[in-house]
C-alpha atoms as a PDB file:
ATOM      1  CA  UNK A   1       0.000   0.000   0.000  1.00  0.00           C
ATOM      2  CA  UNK A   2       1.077   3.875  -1.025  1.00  0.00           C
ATOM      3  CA  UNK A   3       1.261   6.587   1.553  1.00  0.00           C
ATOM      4  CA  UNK A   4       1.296  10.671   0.130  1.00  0.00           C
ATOM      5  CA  UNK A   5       2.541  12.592   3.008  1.00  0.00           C
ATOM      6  CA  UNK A   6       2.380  15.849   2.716  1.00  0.00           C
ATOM      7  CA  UNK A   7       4.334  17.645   5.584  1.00  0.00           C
ATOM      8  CA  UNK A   8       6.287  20.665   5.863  1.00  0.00           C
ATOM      9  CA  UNK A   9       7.859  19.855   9.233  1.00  0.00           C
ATOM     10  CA  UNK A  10      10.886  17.102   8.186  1.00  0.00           C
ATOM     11  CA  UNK A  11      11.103  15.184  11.451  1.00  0.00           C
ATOM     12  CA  UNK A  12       7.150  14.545  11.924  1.00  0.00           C
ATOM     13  CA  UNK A  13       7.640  13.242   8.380  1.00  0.00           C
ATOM     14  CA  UNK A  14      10.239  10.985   8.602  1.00  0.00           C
ATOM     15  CA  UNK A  15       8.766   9.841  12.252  1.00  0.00           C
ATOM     16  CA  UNK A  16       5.641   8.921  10.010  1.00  0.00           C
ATOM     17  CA  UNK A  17       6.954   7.324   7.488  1.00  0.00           C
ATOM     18  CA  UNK A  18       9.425   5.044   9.896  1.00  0.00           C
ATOM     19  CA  UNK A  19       6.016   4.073  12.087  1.00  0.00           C
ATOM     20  CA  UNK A  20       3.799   3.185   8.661  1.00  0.00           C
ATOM     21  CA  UNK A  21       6.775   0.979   7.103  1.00  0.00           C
ATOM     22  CA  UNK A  22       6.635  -1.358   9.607  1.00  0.00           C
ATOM     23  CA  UNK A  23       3.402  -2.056   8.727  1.00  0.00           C
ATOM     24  CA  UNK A  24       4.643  -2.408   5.054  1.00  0.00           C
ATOM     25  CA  UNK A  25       3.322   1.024   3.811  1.00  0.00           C
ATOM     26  CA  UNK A  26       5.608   2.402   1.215  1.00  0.00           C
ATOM     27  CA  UNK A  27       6.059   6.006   1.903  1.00  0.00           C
ATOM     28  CA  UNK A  28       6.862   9.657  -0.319  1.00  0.00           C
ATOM     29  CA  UNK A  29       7.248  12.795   0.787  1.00  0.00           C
ATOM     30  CA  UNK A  30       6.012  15.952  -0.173  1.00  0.00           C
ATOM     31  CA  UNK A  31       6.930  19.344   1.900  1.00  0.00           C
ATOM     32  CA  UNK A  32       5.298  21.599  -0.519  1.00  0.00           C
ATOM     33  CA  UNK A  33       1.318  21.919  -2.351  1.00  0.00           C
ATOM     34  CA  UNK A  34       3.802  21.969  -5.179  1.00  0.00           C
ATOM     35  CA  UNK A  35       5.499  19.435  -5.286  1.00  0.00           C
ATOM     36  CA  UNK A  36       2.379  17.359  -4.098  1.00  0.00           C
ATOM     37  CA  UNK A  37       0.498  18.734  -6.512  1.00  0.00           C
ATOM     38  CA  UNK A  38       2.304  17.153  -9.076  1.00  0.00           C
ATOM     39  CA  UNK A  39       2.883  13.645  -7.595  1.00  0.00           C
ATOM     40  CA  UNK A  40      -1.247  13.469  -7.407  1.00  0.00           C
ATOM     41  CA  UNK A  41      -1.488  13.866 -10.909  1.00  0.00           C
ATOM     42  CA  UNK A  42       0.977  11.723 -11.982  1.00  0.00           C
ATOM     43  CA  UNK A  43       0.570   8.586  -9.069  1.00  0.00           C
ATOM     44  CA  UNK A  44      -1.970   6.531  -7.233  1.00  0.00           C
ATOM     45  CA  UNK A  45      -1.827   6.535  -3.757  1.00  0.00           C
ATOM     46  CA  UNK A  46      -3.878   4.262  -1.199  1.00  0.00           C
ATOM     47  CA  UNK A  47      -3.670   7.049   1.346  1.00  0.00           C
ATOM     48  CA  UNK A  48      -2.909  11.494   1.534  1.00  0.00           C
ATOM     49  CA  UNK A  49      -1.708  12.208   5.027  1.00  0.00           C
ATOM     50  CA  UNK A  50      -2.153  16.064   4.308  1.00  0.00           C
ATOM     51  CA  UNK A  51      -1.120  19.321   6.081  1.00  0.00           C
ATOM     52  CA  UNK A  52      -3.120  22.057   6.052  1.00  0.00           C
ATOM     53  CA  UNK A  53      -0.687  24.627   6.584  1.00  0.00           C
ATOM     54  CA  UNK A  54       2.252  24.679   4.051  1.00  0.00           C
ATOM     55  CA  UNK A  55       4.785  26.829   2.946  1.00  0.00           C
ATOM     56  CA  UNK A  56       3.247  27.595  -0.313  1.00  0.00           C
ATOM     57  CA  UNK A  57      -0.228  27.714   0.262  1.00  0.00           C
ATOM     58  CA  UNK A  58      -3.156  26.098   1.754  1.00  0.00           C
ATOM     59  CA  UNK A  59      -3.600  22.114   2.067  1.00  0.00           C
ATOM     60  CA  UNK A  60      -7.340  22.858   1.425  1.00  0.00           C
ATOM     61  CA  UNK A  61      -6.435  23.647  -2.560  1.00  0.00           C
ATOM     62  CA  UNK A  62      -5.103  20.311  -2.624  1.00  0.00           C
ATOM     63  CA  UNK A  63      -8.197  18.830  -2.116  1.00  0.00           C
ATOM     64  CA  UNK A  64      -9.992  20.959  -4.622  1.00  0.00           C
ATOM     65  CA  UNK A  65      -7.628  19.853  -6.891  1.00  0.00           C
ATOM     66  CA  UNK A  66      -8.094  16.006  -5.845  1.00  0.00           C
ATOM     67  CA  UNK A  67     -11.674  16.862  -6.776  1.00  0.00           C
ATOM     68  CA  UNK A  68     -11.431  18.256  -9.471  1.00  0.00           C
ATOM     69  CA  UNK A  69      -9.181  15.598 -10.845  1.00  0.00           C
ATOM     70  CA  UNK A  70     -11.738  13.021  -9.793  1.00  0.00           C
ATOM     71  CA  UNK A  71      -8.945  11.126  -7.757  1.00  0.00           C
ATOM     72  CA  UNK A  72      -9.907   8.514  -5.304  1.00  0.00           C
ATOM     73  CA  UNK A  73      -7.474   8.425  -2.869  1.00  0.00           C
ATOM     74  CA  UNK A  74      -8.054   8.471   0.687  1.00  0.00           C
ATOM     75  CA  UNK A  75      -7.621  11.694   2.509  1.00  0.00           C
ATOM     76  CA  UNK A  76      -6.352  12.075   6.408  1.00  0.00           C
ATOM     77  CA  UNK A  77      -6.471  15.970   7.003  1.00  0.00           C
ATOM     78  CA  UNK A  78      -3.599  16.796  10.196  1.00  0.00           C
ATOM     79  CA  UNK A  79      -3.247  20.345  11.321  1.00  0.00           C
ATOM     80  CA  UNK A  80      -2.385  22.111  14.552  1.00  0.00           C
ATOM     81  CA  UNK A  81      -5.206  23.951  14.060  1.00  0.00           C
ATOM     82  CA  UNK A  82      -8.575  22.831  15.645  1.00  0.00           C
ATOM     83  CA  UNK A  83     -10.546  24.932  14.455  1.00  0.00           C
ATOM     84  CA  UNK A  84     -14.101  23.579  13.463  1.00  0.00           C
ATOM     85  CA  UNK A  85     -14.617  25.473  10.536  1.00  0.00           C
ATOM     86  CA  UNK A  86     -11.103  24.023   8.661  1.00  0.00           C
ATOM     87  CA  UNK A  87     -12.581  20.184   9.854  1.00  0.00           C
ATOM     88  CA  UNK A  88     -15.602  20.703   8.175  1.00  0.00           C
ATOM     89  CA  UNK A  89     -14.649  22.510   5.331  1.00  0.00           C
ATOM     90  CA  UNK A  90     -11.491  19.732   4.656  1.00  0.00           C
ATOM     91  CA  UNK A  91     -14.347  17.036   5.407  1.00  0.00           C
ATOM     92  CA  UNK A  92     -16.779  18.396   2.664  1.00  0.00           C
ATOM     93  CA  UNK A  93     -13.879  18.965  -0.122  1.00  0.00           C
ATOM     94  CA  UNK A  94     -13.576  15.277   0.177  1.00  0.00           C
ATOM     95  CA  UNK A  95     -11.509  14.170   3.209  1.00  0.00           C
ATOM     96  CA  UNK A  96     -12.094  11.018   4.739  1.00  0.00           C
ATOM     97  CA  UNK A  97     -10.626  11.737   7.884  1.00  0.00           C
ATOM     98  CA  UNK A  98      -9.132  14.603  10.204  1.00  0.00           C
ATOM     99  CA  UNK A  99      -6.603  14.594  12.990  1.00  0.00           C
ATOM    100  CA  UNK A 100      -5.447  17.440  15.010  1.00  0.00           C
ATOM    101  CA  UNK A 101      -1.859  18.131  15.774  1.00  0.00           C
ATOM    102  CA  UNK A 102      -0.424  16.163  17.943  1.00  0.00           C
ATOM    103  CA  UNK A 103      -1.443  12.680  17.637  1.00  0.00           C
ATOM    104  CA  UNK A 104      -0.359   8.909  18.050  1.00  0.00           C
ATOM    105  CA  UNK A 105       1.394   7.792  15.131  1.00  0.00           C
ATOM    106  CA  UNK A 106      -0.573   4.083  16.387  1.00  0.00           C
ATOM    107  CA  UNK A 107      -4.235   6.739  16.110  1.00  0.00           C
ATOM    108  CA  UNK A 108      -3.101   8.052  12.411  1.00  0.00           C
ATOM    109  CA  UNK A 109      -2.001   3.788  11.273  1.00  0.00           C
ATOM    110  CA  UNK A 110      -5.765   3.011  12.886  1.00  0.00           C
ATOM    111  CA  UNK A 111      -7.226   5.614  10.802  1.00  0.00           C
ATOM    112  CA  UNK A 112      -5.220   4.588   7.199  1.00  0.00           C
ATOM    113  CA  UNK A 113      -6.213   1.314   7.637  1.00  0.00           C
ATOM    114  CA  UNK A 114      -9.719   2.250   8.018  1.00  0.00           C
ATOM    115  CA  UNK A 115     -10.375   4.156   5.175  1.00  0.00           C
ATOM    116  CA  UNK A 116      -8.164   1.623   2.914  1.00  0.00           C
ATOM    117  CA  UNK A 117     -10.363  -1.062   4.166  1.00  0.00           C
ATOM    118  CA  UNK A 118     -13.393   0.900   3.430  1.00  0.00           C
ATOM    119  CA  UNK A 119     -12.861   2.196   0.074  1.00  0.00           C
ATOM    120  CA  UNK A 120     -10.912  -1.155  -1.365  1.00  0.00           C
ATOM    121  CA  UNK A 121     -13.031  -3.727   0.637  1.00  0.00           C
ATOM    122  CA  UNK A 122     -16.122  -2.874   1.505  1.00  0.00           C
ATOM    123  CA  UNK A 123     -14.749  -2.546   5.472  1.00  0.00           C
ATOM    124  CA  UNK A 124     -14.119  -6.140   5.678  1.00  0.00           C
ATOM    125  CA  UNK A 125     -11.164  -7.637   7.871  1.00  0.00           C
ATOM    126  CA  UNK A 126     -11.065 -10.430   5.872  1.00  0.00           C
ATOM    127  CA  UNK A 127     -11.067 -11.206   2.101  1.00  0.00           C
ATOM    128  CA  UNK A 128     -12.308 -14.709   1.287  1.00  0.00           C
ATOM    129  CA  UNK A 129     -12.302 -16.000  -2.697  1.00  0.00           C
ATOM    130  CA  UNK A 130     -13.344 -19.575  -3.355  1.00  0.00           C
ATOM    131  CA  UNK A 131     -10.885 -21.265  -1.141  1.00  0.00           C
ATOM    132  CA  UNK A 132      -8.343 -17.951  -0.422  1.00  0.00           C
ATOM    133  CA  UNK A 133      -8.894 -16.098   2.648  1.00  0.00           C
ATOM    134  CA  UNK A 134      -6.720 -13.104   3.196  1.00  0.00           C
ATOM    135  CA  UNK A 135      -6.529 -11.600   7.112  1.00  0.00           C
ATOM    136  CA  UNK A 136      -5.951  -7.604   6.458  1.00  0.00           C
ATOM    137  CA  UNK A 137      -4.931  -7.086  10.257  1.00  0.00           C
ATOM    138  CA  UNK A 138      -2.423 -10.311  10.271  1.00  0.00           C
ATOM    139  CA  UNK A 139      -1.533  -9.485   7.113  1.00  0.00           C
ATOM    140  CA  UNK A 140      -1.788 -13.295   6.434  1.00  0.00           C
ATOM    141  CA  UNK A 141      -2.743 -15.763   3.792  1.00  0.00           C
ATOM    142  CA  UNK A 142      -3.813 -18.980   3.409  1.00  0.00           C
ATOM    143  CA  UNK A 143      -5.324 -21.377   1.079  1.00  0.00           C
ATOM    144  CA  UNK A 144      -8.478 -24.181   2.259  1.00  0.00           C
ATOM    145  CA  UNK A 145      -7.421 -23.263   5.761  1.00  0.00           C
ATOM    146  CA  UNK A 146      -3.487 -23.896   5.170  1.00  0.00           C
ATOM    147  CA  UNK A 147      -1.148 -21.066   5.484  1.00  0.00           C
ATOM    148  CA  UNK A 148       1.184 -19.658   2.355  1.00  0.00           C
ATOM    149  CA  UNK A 149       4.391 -17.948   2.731  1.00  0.00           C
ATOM    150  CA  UNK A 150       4.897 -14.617   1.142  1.00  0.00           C
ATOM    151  CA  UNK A 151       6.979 -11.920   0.833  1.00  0.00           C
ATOM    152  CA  UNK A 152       6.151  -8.682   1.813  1.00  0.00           C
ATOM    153  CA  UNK A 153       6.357  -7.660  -2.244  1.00  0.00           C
ATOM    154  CA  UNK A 154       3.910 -10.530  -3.188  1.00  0.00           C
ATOM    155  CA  UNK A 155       1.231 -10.194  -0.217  1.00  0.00           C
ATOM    156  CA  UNK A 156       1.042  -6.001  -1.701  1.00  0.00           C
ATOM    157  CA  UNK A 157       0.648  -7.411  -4.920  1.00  0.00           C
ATOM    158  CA  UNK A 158      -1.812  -9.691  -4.622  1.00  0.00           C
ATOM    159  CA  UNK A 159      -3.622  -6.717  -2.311  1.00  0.00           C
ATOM    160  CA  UNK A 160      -3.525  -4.688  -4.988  1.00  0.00           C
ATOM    161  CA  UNK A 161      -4.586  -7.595  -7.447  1.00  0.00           C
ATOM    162  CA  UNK A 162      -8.086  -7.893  -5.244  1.00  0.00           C
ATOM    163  CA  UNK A 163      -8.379  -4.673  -4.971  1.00  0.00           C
ATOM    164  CA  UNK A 164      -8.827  -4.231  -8.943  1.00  0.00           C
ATOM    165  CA  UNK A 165     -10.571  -7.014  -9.739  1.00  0.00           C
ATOM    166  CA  UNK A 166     -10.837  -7.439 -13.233  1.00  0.00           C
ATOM    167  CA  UNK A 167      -8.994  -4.976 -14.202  1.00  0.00           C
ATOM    168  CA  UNK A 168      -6.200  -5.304 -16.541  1.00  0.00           C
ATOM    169  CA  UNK A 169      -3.062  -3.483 -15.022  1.00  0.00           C
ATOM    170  CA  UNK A 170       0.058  -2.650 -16.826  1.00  0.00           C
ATOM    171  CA  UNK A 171       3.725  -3.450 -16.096  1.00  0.00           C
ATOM    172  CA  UNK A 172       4.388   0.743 -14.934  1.00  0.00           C
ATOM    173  CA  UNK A 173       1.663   0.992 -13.041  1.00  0.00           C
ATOM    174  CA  UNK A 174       2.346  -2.405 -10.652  1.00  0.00           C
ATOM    175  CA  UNK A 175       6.014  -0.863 -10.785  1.00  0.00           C
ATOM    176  CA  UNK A 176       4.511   2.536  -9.823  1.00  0.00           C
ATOM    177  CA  UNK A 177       2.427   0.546  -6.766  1.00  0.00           C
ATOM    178  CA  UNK A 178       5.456  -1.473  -5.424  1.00  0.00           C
ATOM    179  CA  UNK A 179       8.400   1.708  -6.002  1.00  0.00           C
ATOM    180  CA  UNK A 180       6.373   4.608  -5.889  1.00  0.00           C
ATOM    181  CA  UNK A 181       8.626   7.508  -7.922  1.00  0.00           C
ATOM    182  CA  UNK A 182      11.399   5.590  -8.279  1.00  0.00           C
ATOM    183  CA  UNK A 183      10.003   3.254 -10.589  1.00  0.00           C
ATOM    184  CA  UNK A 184      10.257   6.094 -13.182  1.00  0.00           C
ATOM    185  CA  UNK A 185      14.633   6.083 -12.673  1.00  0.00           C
ATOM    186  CA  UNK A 186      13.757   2.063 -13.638  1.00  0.00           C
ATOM    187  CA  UNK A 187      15.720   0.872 -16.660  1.00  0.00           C
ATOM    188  CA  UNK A 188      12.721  -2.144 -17.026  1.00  0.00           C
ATOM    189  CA  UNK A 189       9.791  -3.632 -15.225  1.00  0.00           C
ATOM    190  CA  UNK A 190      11.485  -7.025 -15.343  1.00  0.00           C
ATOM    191  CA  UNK A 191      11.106  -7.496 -11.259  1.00  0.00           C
ATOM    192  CA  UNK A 192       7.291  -7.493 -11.681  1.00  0.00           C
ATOM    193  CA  UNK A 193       7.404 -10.191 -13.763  1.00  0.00           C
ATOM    194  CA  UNK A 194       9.789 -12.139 -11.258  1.00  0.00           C
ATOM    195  CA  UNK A 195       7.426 -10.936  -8.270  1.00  0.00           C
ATOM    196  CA  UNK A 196       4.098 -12.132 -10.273  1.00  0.00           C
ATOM    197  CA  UNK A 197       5.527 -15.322 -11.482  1.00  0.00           C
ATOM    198  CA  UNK A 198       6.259 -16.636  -7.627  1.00  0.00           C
ATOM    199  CA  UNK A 199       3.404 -15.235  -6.432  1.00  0.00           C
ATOM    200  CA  UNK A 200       1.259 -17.639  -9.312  1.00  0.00           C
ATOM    201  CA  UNK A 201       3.586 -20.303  -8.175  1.00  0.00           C
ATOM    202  CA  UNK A 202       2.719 -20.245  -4.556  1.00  0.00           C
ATOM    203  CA  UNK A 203      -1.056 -19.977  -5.151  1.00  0.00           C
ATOM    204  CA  UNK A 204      -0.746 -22.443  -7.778  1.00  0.00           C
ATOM    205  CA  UNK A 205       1.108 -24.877  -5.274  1.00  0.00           C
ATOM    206  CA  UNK A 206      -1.469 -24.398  -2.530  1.00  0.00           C
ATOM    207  CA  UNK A 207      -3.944 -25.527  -4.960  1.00  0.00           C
ATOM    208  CA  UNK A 208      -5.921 -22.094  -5.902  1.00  0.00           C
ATOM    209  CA  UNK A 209      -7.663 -21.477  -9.076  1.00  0.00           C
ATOM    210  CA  UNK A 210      -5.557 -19.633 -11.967  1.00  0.00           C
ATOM    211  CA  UNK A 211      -7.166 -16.336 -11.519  1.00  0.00           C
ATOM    212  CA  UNK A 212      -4.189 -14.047 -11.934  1.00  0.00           C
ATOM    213  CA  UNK A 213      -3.821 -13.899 -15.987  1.00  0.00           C
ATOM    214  CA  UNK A 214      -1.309 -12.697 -17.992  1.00  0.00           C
ATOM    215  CA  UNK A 215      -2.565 -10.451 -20.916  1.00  0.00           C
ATOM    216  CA  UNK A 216       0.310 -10.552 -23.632  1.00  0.00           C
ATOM    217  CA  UNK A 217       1.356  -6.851 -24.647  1.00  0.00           C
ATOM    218  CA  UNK A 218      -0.711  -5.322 -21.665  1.00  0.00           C
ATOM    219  CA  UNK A 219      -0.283  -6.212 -18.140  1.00  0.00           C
ATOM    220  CA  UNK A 220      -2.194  -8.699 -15.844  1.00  0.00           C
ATOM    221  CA  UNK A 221      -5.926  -9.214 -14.758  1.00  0.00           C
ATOM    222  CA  UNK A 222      -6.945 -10.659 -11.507  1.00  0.00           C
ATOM    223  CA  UNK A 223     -10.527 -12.458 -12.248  1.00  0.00           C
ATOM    224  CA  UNK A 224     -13.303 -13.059 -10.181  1.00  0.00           C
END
């Protein structure tokens, strides 16, 4: 899962990040509307931790902008302010959530998870299809009750797979999911192909349907 935060204030950042990617988040940075701005347009993100208050302008033109770009993305709103008029206002440009300056980095994980589960899957802790049941919180998964082994890489995958059911996904945007910006400095996509091709061995091995299919020249498509 993809984490946008956008914060001004380095070490809150950094603290944020370190906390989420223990949980397996991957995590960018933006300290400016700028500069965030322009990572929204060009990414996906699971989750926008955003700052109201930045150097260049208001957090709350962010979310316009989210709008008016039709983005789904979850939105956490955190600001030291408290007042009630920002809240609402962030809440009815399209924020999910708000949290006021400062908070438990344990409170602001709660809340991501939340709103990924919410938006992706229908609030469920668990994903069950046919005989593969997925536990979000264990971040375990298993096949007619017996347990498979991945790697953090192919468990976000095959999130990400269920997540857009099918939907036929191309090479740069899996690359996109798993390296955020980085994938762009990428020479090839050839370590999605290594990461999908265990992944369909493991399932495969455990005995679960071939729903992960290759479409030649395109990408991949999970089916139901």
């Amino acid at each position: 899962m993809k984490i946008l935060i956008i914060e001004d204030e380095y070490e809150l950042a950094e603290s944020i990040a370190a906390y989420l990617s223990e949980s397996s988040y991957l995590c960018e940075f933006a300290p400016t509307a700028g500069e965030a701005l322009n990572k929204i347009e060009a990414y996906h993100y699971d989750c926008i931790i955003l700052d109201i208050m930045l150097p260049d302008g208001n957090g709350i033109r962010i979310l316009e902008a989210i709008k008016r770009m039709d983005k789904q993305d979850g939105v956490i709103i955190v600001s030291a302010k408290d007042a009630l008029d920002d809240k609402v206002k962030g809440l009815q440009m399209g924020a999910d959530d708000y949290l006021t300056k400062p908070f438990h980095l344990a409170e602001l994980a709660a809340r991501i998870y939340s709103i990924i589960r919410r938006k992706q899957f229908g609030n469920a802790n668990t994903i069950q299809q046919s005989e593969l049941q997925i536990d979000l919180l264990a971040k375990t998964v298993s096949v007619s009750g017996e347990p498979i082994s991945l790697t953090r890489k192919e468990f976000d995958l095959l999130m990400y797979f269920m997540g857009n059911k099918n939907k036929v996904i191309s090479k740069s945007t899996l690359a996109e999911h798993l390296s955020g910006d980085f994938a762009d400095m990428l020479d090839n996509h050839d370590f999605i192909y290594a990461h999908i091709k265990n992944l369909k061995k493991k399932l495969n091995e455990a005995g679960y349907g071939n729903y992960l299919k290759t479409i030649y020249g395109t990408g991949y498509k999970w089916e139901r």
